[in-house]
Protein backbone atom coordinates (compact mmCIF):
# COMPACT_ATOMS: atom_id res chain seq x y z
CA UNK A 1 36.71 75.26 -29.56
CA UNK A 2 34.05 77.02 -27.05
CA UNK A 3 30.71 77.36 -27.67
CA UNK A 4 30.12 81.27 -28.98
CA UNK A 5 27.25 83.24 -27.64
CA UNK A 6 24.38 83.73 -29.63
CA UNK A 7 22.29 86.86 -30.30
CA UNK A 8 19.50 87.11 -27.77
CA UNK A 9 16.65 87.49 -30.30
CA UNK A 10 13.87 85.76 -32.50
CA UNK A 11 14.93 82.84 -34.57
CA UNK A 12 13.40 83.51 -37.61
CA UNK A 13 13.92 79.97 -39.13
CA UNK A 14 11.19 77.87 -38.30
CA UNK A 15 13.72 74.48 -38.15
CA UNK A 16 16.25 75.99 -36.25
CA UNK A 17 13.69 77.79 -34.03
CA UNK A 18 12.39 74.77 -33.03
CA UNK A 19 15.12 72.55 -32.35
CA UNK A 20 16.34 75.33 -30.49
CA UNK A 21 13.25 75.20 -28.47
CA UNK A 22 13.11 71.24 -27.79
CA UNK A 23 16.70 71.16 -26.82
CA UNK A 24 16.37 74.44 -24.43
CA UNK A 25 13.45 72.77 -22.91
CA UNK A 26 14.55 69.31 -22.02
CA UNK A 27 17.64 71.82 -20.34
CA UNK A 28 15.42 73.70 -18.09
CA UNK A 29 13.49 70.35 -17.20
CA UNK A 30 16.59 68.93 -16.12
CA UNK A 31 17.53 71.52 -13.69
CA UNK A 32 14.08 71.76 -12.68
CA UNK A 33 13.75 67.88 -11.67
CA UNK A 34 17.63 68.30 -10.04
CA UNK A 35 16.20 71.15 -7.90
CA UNK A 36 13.25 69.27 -6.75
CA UNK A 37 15.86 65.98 -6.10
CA UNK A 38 19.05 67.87 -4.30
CA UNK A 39 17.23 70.50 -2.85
CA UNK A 40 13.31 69.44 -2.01
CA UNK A 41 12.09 72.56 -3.45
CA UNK A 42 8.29 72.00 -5.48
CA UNK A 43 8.57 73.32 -8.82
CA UNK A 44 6.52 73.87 -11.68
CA UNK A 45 7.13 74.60 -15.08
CA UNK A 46 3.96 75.22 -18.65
CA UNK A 47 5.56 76.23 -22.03
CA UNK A 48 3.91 76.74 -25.20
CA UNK A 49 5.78 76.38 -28.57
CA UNK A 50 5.31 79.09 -31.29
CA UNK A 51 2.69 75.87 -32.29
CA UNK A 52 1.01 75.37 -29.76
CA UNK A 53 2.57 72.33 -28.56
CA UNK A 54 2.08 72.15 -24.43
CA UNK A 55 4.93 71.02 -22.16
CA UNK A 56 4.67 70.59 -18.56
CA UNK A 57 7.19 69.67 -15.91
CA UNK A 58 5.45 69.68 -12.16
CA UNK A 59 7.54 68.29 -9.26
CA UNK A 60 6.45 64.54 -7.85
CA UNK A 61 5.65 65.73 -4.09
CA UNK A 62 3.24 68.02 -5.22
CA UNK A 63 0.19 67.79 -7.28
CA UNK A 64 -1.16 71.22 -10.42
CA UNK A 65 -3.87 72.19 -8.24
CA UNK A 66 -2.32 72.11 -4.71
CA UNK A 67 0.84 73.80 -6.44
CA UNK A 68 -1.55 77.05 -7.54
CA UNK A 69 -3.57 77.03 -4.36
CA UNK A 70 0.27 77.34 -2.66
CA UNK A 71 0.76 79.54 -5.10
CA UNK A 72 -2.12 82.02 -4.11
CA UNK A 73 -1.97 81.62 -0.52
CA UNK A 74 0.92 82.56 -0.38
CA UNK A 75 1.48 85.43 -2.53
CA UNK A 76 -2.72 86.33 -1.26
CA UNK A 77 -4.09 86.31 -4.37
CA UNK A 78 -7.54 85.04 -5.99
CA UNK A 79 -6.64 83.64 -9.60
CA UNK A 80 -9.80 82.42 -10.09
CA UNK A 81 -12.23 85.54 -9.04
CA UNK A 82 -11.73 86.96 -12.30
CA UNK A 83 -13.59 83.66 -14.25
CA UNK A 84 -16.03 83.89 -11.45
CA UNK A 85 -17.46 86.63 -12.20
CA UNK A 86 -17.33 85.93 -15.88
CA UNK A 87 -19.26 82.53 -15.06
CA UNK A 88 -21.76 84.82 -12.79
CA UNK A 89 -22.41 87.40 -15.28
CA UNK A 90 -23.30 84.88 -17.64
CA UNK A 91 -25.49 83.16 -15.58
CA UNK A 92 -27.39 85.75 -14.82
CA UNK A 93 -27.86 86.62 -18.58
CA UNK A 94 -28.85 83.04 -19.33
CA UNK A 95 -31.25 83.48 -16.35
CA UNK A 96 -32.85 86.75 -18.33
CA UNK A 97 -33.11 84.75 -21.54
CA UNK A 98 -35.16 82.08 -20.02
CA UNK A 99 -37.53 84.22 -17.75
CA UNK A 100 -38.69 86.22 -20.85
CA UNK A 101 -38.47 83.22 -22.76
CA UNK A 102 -40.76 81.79 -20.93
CA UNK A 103 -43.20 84.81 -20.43
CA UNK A 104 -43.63 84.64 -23.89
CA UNK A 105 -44.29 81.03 -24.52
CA UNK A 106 -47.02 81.54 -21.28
CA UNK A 107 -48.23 84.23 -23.42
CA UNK A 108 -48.58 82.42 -26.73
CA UNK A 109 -49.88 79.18 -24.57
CA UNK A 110 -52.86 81.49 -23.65
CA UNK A 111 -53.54 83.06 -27.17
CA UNK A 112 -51.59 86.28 -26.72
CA UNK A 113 -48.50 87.29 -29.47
CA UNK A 114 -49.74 84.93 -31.94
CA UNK A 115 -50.25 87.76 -34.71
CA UNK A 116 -46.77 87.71 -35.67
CA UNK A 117 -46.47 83.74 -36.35
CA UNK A 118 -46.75 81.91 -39.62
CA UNK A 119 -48.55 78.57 -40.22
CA UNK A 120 -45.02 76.38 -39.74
CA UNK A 121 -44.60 78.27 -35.71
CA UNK A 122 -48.57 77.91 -34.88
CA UNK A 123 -48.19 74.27 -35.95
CA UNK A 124 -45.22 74.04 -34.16
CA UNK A 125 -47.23 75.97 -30.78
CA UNK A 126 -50.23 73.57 -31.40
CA UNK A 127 -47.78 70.39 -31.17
CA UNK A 128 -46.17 71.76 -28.12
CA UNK A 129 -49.62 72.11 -26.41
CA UNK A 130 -50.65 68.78 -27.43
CA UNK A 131 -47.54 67.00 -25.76
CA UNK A 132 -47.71 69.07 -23.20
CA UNK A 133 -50.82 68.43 -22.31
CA UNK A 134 -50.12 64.64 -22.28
CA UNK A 135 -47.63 64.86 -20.12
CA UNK A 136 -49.80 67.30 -17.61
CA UNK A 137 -52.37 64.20 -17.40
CA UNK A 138 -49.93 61.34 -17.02
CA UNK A 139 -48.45 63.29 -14.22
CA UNK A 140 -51.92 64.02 -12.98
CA UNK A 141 -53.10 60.17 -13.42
CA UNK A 142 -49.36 59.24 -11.58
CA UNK A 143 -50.40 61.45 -8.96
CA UNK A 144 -54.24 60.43 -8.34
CA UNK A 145 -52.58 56.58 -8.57
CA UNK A 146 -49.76 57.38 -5.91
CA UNK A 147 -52.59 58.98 -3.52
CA UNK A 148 -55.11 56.24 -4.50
CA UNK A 149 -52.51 53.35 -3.34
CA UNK A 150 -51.67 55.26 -0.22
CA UNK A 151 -55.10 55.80 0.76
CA UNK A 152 -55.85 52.00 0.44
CA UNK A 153 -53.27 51.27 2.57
CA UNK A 154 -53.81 53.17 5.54
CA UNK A 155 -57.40 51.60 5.04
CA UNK A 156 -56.24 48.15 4.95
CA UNK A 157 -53.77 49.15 7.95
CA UNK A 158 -57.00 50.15 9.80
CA UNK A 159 -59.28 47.61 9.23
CA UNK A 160 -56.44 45.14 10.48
CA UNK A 161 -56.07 47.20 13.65
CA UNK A 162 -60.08 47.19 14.48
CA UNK A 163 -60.23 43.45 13.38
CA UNK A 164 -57.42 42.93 16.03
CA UNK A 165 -59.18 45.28 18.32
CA UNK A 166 -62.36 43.44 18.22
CA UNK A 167 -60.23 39.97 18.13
CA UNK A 168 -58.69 41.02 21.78
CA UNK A 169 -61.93 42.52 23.20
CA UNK A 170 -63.81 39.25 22.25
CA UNK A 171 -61.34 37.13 23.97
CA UNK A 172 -61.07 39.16 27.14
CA UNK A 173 -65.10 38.56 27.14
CA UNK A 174 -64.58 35.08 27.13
CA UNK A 175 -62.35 34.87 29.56
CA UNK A 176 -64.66 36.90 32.08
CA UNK A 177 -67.64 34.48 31.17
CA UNK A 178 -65.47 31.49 31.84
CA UNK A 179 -64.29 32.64 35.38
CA UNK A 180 -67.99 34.18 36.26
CA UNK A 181 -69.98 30.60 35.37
CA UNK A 182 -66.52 28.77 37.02
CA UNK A 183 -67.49 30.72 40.17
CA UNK A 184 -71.28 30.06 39.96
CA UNK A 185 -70.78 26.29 39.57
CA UNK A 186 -68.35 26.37 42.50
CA UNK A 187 -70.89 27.71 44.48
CA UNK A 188 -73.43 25.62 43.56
CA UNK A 189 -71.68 22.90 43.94
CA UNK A 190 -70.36 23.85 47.26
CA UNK A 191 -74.12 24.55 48.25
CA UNK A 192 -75.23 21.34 47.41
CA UNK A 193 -72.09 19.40 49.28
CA UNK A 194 -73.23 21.40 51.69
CA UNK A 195 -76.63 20.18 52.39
CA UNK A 196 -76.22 17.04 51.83
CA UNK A 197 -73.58 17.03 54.49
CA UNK A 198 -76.19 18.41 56.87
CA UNK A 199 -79.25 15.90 56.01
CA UNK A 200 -76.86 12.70 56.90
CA UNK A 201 -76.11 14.38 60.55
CA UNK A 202 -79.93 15.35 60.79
CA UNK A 203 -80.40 11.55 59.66
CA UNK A 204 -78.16 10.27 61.84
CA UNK A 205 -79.82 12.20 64.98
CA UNK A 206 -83.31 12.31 63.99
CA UNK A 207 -84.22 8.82 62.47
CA UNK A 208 -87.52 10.04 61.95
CA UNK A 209 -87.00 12.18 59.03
CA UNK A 210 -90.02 13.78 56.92
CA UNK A 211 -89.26 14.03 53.37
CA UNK A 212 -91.89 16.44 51.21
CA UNK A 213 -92.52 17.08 47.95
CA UNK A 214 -92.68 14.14 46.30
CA UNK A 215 -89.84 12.09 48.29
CA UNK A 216 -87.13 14.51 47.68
CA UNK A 217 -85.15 16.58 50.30
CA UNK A 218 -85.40 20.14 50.64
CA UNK A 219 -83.36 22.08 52.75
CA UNK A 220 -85.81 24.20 54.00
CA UNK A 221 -88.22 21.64 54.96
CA UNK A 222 -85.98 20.46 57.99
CA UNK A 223 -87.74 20.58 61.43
CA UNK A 224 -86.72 19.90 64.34
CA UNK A 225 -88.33 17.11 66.16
């Protein structure tokens, strides 16, 4: 016997409509996996059951998110715009709660709109302050600190530079002194060798020589005879 055709319409028994359902879906799966086998095609498929129950078949050589953006290039449309603009709107409302928010907390902080609080909200107010104002001086003391430590350093960076200044300027001294007395003794040295190279020829050619002052030579008291 064939298979007779069924009423297109709503199950109403809840069984029936749902076996109908599971066995309807695994069908269309089916085809949908032989279309993306035989023919390459990318397919997706989302049902919902009359429960609630979500079923999803999406090809393998394709992933959800580049399927949709496929999906609106090519048909040119924006699917998202729409929760965009919900997401904006709502930002900005968000954004108006806080800014008047926070005039009014500024306010009450500086004694203004306090004449409609009970003892509970200015206790509440006065506790705010308080930690408030605790963290406003540890950020203050972190801040003094942080400039404090930085300051120290560049000082300790400069005193090692003008130690190292001085260090190099002393030794460059040094070195000038050496070479200027290495010079003088030279010279005096040289002087000396000198004249007493020329008293042994003088002796040598002049037996007679006068020595003054006391015995010793002097260079300038050479005469001729």
């Amino acid at each position: 016997m064939g298979r007779g055709k069924i009423e297109i319409k709503r199950i109403e028994n809840a069984t029936n409509r749902q076996v109908t359902y599971s066995k309807r879906r695994n069908g269309i799966f089916k085809k949908a996996q032989e279309l993306t086998v035989l023919c390459d095609a990318k397919v997706s498929l989302i049902m919902f059951s009359s429960t609630g129950k979500f079923h999803e078949f999406i090809s393998p050589n394709i992933s959800t998110k580049a399927f949709f953006d496929l999906y609106q290039k090519t048909t040119g449309t924006d699917l998202w715009i729409s929760h965009y603009e919900k997401m904006q709107e709502n930002y900005r409302r968000l954004k108006e709660i806080n800014k008047k928010l926070r005039r009014e907390i500024s306010r009450q902080r500086m004694g203004g709109d306090l004449d409609d609080l009970n003892i509970k909200e200015l206790q509440a107010l006065e506790a705010k302050m308080d930690s408030s104002l605790v963290a406003i001086r540890d950020r203050k003391y972190h801040v003094i600190k942080t400039q404090t430590d930085t300051h120290r350093k560049k000082v300790r960076n400069l005193e090692e530079r003008h130690a190292n200044l001085v260090f190099d300027l002393e030794t460059k001294l040094d070195q000038q002194d050496g070479i200027v007395e290495s010079e003088g003794y030279y010279n005096e040295a040289a002087n000396g060798a000198s004249n007493l190279h020329a008293l042994r020829l003088y002796q040598i050619h002049h037996p007679n020589l006068v020595l003054h002052h006391g015995g010793r030579f002097d260079s300038n008291d050479l005469r001729l005879a």
